[in-house]
Each structure stands twice: as C-alpha cells, then as structure tokens.
N, C-alpha and C. Protein backbone atom coordinates (compact mmCIF):
# COMPACT_ATOMS: atom_id res chain seq x y z
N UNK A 1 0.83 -1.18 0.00
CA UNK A 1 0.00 0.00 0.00
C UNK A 1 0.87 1.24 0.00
N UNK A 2 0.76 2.27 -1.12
CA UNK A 2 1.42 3.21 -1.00
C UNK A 2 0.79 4.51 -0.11
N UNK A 3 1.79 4.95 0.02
CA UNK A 3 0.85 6.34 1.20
C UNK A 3 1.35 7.63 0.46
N UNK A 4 0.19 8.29 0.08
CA UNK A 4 0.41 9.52 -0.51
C UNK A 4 1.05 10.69 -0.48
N UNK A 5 2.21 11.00 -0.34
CA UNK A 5 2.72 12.18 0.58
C UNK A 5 1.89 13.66 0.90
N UNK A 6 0.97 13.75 0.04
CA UNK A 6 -0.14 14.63 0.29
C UNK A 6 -0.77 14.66 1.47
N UNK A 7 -0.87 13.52 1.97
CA UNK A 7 -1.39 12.91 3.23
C UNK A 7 -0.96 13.34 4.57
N UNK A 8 0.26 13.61 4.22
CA UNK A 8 0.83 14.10 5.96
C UNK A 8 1.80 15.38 5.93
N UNK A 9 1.18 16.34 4.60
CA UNK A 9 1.90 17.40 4.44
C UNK A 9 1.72 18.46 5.93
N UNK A 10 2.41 19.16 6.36
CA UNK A 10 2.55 20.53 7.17
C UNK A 10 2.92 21.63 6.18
N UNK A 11 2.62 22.65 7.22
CA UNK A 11 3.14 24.00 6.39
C UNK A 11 4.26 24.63 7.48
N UNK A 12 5.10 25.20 7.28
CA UNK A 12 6.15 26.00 8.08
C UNK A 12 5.88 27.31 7.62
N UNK A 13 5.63 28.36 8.51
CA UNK A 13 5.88 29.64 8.42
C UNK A 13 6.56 30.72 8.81
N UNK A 14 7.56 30.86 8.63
CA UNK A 14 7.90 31.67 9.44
C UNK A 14 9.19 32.56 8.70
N UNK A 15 9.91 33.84 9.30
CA UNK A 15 10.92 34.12 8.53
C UNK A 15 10.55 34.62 7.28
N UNK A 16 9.04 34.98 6.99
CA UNK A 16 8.49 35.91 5.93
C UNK A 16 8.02 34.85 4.67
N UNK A 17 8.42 33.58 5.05
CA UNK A 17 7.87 32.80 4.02
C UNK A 17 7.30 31.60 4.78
N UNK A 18 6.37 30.55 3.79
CA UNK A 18 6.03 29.22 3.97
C UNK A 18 6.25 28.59 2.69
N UNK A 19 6.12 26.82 3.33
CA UNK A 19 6.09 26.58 2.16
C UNK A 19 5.58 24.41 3.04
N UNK A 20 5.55 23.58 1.90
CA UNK A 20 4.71 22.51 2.83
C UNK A 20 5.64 21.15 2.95
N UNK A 21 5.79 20.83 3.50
CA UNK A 21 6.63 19.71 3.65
C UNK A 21 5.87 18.20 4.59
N UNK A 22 6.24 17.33 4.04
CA UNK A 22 5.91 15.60 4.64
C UNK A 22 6.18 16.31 6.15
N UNK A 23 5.13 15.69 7.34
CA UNK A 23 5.77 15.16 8.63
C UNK A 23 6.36 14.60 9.25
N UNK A 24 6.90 13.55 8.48
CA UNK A 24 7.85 12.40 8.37
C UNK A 24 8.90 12.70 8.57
N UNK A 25 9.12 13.88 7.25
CA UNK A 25 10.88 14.35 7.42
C UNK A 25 10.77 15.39 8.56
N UNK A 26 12.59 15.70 8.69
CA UNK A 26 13.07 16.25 9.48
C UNK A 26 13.45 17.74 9.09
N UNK A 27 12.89 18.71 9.60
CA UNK A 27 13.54 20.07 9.34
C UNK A 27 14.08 20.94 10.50
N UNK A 28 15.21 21.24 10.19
CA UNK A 28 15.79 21.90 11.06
C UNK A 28 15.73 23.50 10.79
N UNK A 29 16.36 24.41 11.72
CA UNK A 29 16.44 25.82 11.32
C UNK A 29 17.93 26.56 11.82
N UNK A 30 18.39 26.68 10.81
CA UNK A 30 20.00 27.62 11.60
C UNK A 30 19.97 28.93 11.26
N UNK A 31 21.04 29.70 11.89
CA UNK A 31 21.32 30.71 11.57
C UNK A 31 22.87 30.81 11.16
N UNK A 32 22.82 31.42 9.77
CA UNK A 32 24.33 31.91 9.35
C UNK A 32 25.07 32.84 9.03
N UNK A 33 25.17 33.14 9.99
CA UNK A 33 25.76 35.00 9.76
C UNK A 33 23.93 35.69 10.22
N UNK A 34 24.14 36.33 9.45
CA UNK A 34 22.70 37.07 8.90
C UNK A 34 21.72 35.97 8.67
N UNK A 35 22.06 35.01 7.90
CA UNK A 35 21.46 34.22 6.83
C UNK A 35 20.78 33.49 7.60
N UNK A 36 18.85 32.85 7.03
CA UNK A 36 18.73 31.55 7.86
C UNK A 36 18.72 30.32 7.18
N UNK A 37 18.54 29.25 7.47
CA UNK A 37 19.04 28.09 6.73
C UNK A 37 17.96 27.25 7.15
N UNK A 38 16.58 26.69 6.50
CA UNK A 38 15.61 25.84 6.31
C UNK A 38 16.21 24.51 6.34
N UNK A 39 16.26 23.39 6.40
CA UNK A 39 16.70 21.80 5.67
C UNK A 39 15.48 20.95 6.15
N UNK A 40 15.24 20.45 4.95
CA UNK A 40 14.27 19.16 5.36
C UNK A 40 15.02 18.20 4.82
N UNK A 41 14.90 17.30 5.82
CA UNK A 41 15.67 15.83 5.29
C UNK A 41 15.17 14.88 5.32
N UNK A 42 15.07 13.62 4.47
CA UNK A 42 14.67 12.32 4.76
C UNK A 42 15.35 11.35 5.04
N UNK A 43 16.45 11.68 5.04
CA UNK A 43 17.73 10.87 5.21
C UNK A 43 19.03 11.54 5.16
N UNK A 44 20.00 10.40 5.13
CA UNK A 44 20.90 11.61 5.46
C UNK A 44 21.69 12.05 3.84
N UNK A 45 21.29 11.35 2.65
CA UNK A 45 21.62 12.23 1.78
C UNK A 45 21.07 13.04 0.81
N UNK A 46 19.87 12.75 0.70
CA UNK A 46 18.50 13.37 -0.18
C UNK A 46 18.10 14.24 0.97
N UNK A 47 17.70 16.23 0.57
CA UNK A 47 17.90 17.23 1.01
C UNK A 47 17.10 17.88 0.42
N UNK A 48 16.01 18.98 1.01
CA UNK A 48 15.83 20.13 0.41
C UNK A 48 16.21 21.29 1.22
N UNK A 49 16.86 22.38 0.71
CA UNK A 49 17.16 23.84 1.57
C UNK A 49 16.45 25.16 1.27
N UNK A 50 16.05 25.87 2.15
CA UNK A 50 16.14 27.22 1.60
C UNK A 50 16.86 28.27 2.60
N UNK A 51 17.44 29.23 1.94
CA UNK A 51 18.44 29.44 2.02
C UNK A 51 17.48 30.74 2.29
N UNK A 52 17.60 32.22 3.38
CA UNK A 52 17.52 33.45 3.13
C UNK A 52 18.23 34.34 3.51
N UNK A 53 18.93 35.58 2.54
CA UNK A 53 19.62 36.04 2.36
C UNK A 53 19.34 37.42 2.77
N UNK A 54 19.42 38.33 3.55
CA UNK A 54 19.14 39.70 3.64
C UNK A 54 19.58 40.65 2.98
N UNK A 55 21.23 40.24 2.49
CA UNK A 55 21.98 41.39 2.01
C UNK A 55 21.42 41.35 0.48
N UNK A 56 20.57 40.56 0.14
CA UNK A 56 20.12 40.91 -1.46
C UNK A 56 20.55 40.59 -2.12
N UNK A 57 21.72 39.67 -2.31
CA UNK A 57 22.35 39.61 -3.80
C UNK A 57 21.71 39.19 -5.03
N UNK A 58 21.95 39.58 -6.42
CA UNK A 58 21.98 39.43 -7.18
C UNK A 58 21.32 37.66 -7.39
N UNK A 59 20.29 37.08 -7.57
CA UNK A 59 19.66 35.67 -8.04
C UNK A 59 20.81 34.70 -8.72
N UNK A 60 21.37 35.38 -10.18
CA UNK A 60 22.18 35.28 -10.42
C UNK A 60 23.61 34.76 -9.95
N UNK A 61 24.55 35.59 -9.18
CA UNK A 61 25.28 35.42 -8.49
C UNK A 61 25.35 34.11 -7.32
N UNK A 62 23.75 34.30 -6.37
CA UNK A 62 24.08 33.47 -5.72
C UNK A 62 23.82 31.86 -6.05
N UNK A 63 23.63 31.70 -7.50
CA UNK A 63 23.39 30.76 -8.01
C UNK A 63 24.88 30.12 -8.73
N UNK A 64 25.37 30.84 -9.41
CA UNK A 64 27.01 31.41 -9.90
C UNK A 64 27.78 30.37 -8.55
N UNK A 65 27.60 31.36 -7.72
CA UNK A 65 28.47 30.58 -6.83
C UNK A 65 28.34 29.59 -6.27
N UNK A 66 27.15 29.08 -6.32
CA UNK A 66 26.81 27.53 -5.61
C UNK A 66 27.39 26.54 -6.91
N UNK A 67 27.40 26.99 -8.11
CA UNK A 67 27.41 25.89 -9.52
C UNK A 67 29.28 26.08 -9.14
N UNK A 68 29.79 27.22 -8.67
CA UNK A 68 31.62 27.23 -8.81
C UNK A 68 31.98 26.45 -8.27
N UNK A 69 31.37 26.29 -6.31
CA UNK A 69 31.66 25.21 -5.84
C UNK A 69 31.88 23.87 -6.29
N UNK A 70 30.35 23.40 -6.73
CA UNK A 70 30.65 21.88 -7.30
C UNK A 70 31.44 22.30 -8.02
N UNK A 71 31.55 22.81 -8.93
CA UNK A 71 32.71 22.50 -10.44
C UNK A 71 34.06 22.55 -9.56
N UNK A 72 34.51 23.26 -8.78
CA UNK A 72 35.86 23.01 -7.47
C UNK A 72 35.58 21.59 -7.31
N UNK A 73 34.79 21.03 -6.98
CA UNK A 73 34.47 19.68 -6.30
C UNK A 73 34.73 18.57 -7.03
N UNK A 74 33.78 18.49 -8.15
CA UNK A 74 33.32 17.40 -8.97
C UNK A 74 33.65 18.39 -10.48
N UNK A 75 34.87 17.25 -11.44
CA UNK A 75 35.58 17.79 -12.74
C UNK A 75 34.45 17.15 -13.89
N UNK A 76 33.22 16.28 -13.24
CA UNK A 76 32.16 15.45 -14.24
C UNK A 76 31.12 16.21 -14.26
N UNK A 77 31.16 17.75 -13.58
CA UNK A 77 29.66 18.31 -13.61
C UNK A 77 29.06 18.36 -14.64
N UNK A 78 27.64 18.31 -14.77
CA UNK A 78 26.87 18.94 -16.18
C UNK A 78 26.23 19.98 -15.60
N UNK A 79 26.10 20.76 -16.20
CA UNK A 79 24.94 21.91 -16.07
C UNK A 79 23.88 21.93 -16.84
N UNK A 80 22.65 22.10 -16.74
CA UNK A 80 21.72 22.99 -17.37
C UNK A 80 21.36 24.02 -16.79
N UNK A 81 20.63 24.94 -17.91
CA UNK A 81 20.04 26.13 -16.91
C UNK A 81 18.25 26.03 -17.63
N UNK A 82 17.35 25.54 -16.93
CA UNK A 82 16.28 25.45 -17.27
C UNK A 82 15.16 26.83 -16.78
N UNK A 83 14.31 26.64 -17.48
CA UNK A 83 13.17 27.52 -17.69
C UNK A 83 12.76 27.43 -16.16
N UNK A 84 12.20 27.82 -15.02
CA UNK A 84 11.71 27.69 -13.45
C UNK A 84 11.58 28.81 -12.88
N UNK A 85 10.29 28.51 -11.62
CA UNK A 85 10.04 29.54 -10.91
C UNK A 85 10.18 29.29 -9.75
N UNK A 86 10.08 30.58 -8.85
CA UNK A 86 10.09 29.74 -7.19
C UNK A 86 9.49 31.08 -6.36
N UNK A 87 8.53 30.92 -5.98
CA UNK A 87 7.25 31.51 -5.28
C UNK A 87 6.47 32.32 -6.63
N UNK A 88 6.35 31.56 -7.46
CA UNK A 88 5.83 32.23 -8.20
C UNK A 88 6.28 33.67 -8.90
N UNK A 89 7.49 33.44 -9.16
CA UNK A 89 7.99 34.43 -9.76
C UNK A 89 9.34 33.67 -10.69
N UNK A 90 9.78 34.28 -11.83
CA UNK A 90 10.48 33.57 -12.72
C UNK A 90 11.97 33.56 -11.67
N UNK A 91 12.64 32.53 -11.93
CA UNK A 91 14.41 32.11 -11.10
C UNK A 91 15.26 31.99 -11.64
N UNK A 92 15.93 32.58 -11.51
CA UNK A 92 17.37 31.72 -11.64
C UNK A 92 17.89 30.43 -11.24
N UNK A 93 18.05 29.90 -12.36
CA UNK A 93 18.39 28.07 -11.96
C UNK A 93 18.85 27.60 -12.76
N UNK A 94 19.55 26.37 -12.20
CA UNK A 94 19.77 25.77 -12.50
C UNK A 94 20.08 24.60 -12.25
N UNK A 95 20.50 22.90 -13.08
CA UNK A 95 19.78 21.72 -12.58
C UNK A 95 21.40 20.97 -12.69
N UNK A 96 22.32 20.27 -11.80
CA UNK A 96 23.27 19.67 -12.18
C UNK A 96 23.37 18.33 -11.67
N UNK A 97 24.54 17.91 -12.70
CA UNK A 97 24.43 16.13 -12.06
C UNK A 97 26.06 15.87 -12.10
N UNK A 98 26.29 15.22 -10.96
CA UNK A 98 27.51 14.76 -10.91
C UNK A 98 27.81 13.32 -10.66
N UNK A 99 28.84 12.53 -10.35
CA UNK A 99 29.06 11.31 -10.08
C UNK A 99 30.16 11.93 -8.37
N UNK A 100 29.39 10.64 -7.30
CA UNK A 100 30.27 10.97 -6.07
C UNK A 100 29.98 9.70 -5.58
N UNK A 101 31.41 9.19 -5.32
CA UNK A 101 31.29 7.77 -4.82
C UNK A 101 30.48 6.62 -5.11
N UNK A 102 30.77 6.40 -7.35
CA UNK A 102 29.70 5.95 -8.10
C UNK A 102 28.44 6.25 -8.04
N UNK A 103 27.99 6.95 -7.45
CA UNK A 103 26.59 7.49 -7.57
C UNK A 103 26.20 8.35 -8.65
N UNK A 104 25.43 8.50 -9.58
CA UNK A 104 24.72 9.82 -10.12
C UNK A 104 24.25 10.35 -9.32
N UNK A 105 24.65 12.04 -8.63
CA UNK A 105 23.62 12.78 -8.08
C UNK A 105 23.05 13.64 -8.84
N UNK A 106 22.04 14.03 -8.66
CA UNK A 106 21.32 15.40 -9.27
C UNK A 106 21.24 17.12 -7.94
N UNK A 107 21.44 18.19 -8.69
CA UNK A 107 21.09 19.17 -7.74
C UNK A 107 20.48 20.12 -8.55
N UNK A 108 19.30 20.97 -8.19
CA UNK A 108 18.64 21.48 -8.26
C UNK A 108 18.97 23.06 -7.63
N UNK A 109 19.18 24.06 -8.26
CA UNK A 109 19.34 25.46 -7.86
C UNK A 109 18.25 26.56 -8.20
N UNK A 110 17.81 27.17 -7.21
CA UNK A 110 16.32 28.13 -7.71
C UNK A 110 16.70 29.17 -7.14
N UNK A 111 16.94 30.56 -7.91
CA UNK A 111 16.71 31.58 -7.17
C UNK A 111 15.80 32.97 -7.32
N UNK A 112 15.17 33.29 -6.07
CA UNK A 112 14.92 34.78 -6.72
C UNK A 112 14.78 35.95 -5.68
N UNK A 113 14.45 37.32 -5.89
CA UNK A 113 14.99 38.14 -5.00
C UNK A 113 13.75 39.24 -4.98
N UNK A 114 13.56 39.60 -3.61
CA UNK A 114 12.51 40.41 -3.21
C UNK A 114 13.27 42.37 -2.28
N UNK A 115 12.12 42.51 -1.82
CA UNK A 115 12.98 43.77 -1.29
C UNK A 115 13.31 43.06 -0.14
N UNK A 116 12.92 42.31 0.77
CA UNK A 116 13.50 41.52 1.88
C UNK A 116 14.66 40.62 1.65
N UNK A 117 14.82 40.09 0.94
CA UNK A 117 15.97 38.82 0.96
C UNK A 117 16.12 38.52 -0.32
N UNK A 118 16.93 37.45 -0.49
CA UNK A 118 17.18 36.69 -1.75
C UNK A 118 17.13 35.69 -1.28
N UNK A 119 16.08 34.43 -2.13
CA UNK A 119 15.92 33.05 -1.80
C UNK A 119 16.56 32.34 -2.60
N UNK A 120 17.47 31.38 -1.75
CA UNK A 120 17.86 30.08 -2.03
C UNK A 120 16.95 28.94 -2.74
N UNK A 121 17.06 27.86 -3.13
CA UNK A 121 16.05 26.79 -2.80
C UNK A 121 17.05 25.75 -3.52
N UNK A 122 17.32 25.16 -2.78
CA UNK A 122 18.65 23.84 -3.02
C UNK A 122 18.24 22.43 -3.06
N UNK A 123 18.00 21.37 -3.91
CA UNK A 123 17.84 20.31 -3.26
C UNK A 123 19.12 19.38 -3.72
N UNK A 124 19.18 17.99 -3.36
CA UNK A 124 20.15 17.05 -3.63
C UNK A 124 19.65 15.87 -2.98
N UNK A 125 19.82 14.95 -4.54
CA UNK A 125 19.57 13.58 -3.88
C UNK A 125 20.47 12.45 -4.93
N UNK A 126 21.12 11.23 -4.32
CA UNK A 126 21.20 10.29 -5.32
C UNK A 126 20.17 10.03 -6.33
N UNK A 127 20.48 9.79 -7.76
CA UNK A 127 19.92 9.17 -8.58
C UNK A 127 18.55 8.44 -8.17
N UNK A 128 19.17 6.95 -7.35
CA UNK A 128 17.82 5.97 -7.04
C UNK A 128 17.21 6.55 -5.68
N UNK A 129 17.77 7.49 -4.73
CA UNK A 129 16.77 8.51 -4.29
C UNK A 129 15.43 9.09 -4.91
N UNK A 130 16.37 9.79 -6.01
CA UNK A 130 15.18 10.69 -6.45
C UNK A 130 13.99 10.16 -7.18
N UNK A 131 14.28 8.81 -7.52
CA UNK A 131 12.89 8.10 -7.96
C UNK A 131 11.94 8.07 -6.98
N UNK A 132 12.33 7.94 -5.92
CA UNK A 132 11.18 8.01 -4.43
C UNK A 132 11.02 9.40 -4.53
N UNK A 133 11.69 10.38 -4.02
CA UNK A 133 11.78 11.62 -3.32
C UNK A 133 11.59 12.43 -4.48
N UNK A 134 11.79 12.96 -5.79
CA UNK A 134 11.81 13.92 -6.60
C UNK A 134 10.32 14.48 -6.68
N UNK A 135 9.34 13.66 -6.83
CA UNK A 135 7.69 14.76 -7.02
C UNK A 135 7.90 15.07 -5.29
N UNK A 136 8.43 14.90 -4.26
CA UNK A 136 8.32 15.40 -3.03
C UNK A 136 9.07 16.51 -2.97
N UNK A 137 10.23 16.72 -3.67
CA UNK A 137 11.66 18.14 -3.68
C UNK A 137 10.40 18.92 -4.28
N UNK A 138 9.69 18.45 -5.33
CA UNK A 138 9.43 19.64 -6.69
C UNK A 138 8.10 20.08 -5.26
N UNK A 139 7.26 19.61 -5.08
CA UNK A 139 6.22 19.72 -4.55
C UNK A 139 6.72 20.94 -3.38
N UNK A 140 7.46 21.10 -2.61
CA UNK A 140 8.35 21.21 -1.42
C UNK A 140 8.58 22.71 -2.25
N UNK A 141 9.27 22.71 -3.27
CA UNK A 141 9.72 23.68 -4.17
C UNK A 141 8.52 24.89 -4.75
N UNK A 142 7.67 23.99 -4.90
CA UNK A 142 6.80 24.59 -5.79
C UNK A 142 5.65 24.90 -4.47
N UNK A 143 5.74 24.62 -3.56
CA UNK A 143 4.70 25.53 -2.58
C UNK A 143 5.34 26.65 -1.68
N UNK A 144 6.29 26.35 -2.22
CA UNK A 144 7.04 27.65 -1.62
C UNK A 144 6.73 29.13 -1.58
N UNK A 145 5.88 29.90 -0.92
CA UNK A 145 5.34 31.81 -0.95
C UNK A 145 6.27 32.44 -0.19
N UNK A 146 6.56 33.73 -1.07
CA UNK A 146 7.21 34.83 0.06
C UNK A 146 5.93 35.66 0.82
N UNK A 147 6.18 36.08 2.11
CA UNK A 147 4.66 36.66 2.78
C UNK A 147 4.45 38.05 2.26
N UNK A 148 5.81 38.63 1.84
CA UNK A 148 6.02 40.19 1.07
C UNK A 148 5.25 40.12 -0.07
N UNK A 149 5.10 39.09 -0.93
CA UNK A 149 4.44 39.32 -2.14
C UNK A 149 2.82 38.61 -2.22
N UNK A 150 2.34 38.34 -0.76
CA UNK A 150 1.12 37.91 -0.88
C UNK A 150 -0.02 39.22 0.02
N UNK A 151 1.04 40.12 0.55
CA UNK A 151 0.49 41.35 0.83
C UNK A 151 -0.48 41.98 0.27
C-alpha cells in the first residue's frame, strides 16, 4: 500500500515565508551569519534547503556561486540552466548532475529576490533517491510563498 505524501503534508511559516513539507521528514532551522538556513531531510543524503539572504544579492550570483563550488568539487559536472520559478515568480536556476562515490547525483538550484531577501532553494539527492523523493523536492519547491508578495 502506497501512502500519498499529500497525506501528511505541514506548512512551516515563518521568517516571511512558507512553504509545505511531509511530517515524516526532518527540518531543522540555523542561523548563518545574517542568513537563515531551512533543511528538510529524509535521510541523510536526499535534502531540500532554503536558504535566506538579507543582504540581497543578485539571483544570479548566488546561483554562480553555488554551480563554482561543485565545479571546485566534482571535474564530471553537467549543467543545465532550465526555464523555473520559485514563489511564483520567474528564477534563476539551474539543474546539475555529478558522479560521487559511483553514484549519479542530481542538484537542483532556484533563485529569486525580493525587497526583503534573496531566496535560495537547493535540493540534492542520489539518482535511485530521487525516484522516491523527486515529485516530493518539486512539490516542497513549488509551494514555496514569500509573505512580502502575498500582501
């Protein structure tokens, strides 16, 4: 019997945004610098983040620099940069896949920027992860609201 993840969604609010996540998983909340740091996890290597940024940067940029990292990391990256939104507004993104310790991973980069912050939205999972978990990242992704733009 499969169980619907629809079924035991929550909403988190707080920090000027929501967005809905399984009860199942685990979300934590940090602070970094300025910055706060969302994670829902289902395990310990399949991930979704959001990331908020006060000082504003550029969508762009802080997307730039998350893709420099891996490419520092992993010399097999691919990139795309696909068409995506995230709270309903067009993003900056982009979708990469690497190999780490024979694995295919995939990562997912979304960004966009308000007069409050600039949002992150990060996920990462192995390959045969994301056959379970991927309509749960996108879902996770895609209910994502800023509270500034529902004013």
């Amino acid at each position: 019997m499969n169980i619907d993840f629809r079924d035991c969604l929550v909403t988190y609010s707080n920090h000027g945004i929501s967005f809905s996540y399984p009860d199942i998983w685990e979300l934590t909340e940090e602070q970094d610098g300025d910055d706060v740091l969302l994670t829902v996890t289902c395990n310990a290597t399949c991930f979704w983040v959001v990331r908020l940024i006060p000082a504003c940067p550029p969508p762009p940029q802080v997307v730039d620099s998350c893709v420099d990292a891996f490419e520092q990391e992993y010399e097999d990256l691919e990139i795309e940069t696909p068409d995506a939104s995230l709270a309903e507004m067009p993003a900056c993104a982009r979708d990469l896949q690497f190999f780490c310790v024979e694995l295919m991973n995939s990562v997912g980069l979304r960004s966009v920027r308000t007069s409050d912050f600039t949002v992150l939205v990060w996920w990462q999972g192995t390959h045969h992860e994301l056959g379970d978990f991927q309509q749960m990242l996108d879902h996770m992704t895609e209910s994502l609201r800023l509270d500034s733009l529902l004013d």
